[in-house]
Protein backbone atom coordinates (compact mmCIF):
# COMPACT_ATOMS: atom_id res chain seq x y z
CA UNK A 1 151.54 127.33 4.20
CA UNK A 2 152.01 123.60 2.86
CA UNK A 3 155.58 123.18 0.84
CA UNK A 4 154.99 121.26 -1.92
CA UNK A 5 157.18 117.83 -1.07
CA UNK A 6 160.54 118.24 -3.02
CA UNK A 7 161.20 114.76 -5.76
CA UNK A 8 163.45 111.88 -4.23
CA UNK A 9 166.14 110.23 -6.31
CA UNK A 10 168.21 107.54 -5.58
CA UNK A 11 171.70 107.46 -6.33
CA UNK A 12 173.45 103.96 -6.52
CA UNK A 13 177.00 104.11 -7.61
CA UNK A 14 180.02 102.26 -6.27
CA UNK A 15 181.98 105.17 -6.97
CA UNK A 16 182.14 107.68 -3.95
CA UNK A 17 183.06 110.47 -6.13
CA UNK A 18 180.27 109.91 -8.56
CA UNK A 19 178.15 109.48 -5.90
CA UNK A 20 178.38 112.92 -4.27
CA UNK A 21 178.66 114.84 -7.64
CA UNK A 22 175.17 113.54 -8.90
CA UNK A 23 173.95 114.45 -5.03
CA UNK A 24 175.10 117.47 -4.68
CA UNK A 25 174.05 118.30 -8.31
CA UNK A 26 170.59 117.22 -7.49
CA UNK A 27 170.86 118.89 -3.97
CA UNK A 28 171.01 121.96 -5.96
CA UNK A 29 168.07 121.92 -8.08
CA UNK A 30 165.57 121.32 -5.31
CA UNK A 31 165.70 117.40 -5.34
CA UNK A 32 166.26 115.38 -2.18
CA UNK A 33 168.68 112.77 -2.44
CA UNK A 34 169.13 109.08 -1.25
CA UNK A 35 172.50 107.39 -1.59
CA UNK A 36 173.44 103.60 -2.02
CA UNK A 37 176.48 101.49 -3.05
CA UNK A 38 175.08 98.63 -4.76
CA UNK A 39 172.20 96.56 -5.62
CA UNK A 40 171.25 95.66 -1.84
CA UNK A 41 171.39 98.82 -0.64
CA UNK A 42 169.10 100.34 -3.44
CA UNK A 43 166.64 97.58 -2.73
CA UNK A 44 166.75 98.46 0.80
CA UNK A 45 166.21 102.28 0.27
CA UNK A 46 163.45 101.55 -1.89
CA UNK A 47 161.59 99.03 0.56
CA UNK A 48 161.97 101.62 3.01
CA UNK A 49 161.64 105.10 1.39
CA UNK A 50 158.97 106.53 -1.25
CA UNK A 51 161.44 107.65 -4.50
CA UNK A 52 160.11 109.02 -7.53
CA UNK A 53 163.64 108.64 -9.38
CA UNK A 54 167.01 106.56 -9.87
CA UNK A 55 170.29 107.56 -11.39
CA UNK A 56 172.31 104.14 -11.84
CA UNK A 57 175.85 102.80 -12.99
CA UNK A 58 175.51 100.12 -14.75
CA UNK A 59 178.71 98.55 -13.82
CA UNK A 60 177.96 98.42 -9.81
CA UNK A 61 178.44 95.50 -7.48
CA UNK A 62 175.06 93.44 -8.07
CA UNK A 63 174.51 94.16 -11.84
CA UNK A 64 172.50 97.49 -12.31
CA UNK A 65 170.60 96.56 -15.49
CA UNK A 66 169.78 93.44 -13.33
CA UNK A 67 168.60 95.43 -10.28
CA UNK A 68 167.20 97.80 -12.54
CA UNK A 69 164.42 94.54 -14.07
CA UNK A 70 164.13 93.36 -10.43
CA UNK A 71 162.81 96.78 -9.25
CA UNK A 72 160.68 97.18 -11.91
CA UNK A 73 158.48 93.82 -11.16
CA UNK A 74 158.19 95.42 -7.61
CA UNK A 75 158.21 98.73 -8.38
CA UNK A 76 156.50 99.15 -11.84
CA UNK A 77 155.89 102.75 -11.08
CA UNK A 78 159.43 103.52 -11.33
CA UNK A 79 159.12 102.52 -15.48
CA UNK A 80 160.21 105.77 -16.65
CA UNK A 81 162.10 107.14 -13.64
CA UNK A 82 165.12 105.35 -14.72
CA UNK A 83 168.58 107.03 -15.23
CA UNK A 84 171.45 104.49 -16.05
CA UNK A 85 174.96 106.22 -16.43
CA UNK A 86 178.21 104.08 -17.69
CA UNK A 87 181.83 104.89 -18.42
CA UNK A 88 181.48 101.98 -21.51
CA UNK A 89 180.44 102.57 -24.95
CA UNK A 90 179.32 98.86 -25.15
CA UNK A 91 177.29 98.69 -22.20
CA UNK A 92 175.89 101.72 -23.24
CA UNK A 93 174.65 100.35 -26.41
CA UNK A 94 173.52 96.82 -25.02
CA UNK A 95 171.07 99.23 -22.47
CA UNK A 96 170.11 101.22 -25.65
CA UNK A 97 169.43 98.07 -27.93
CA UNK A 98 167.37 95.89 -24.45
CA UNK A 99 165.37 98.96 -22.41
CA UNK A 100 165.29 101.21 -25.61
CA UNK A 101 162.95 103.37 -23.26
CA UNK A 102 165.71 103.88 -20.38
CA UNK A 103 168.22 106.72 -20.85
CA UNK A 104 171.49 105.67 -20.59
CA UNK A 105 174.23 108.88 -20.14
CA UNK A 106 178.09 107.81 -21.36
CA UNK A 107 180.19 109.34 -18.56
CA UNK A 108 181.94 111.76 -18.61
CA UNK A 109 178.69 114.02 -18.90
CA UNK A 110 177.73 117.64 -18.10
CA UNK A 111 175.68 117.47 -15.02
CA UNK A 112 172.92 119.69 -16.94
CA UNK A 113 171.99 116.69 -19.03
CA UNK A 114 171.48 114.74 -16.22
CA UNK A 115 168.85 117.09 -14.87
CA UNK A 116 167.20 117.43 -17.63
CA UNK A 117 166.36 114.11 -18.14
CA UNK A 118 165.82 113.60 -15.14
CA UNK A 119 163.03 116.60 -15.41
CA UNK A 120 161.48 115.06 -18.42
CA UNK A 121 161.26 111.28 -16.57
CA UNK A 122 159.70 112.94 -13.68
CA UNK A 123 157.79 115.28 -15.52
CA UNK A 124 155.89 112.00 -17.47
């Protein structure tokens, strides 16, 4: 019997805490889960590894709205799959006002929300 293959999101926070809440979070609902520190990193992962999903702080070493337009020239399947989180109000609205179609969570958030979204993006 052929399992179907479980969805694989990227995490790239700076924040180690942050980090393992949104992967264990995910963990839990079924997703598997790839973990990076900063823009390099992600772009490694992603060279590397199919994913079908990100979860990003803005606010991480390397600029994530910046990594966030460099993957998408490379990876313009990933339009859609894109999850920025930020602790700022301002960033949040600067994301909201330039990528109008890229969620953007204000942390602190309940995890729930998270998931959902993330459902919906991978879901269209």
């Amino acid at each position: 019997m052929d399992r179907e293959r479980k969805p694989v999101i990227l995490v790239v926070d700076d924040e180690l805490s942050l980090r393992y809440l949104y992967r264990d979070t995910l963990l839990l609902h079924g997703y598997e889960v790839l973990l990076a520190t900063n823009k390099e990193e992600a772009i490694h992962v992603i060279s590397t590894r199919e994913v079908d999903g990100i979860v990003c702080d803005i606010q991480l070493p390397g600029n994530g709205v910046k990594m966030y337009e460099y993957l998408l020239t490379k990876h313009p399947e990933l339009q859609g799959r894109f999850i920025f989180v930020t602790g700022s109000v301002e960033k949040k609205e600067l994301v909201e006002r330039t990528h109008n179609s890229t969620p953007c969570l204000l942390k602190p958030f309940p995890m729930r929300q998270l998931l959902e979204i993330m459902k919906t993006a991978l879901a269209g």
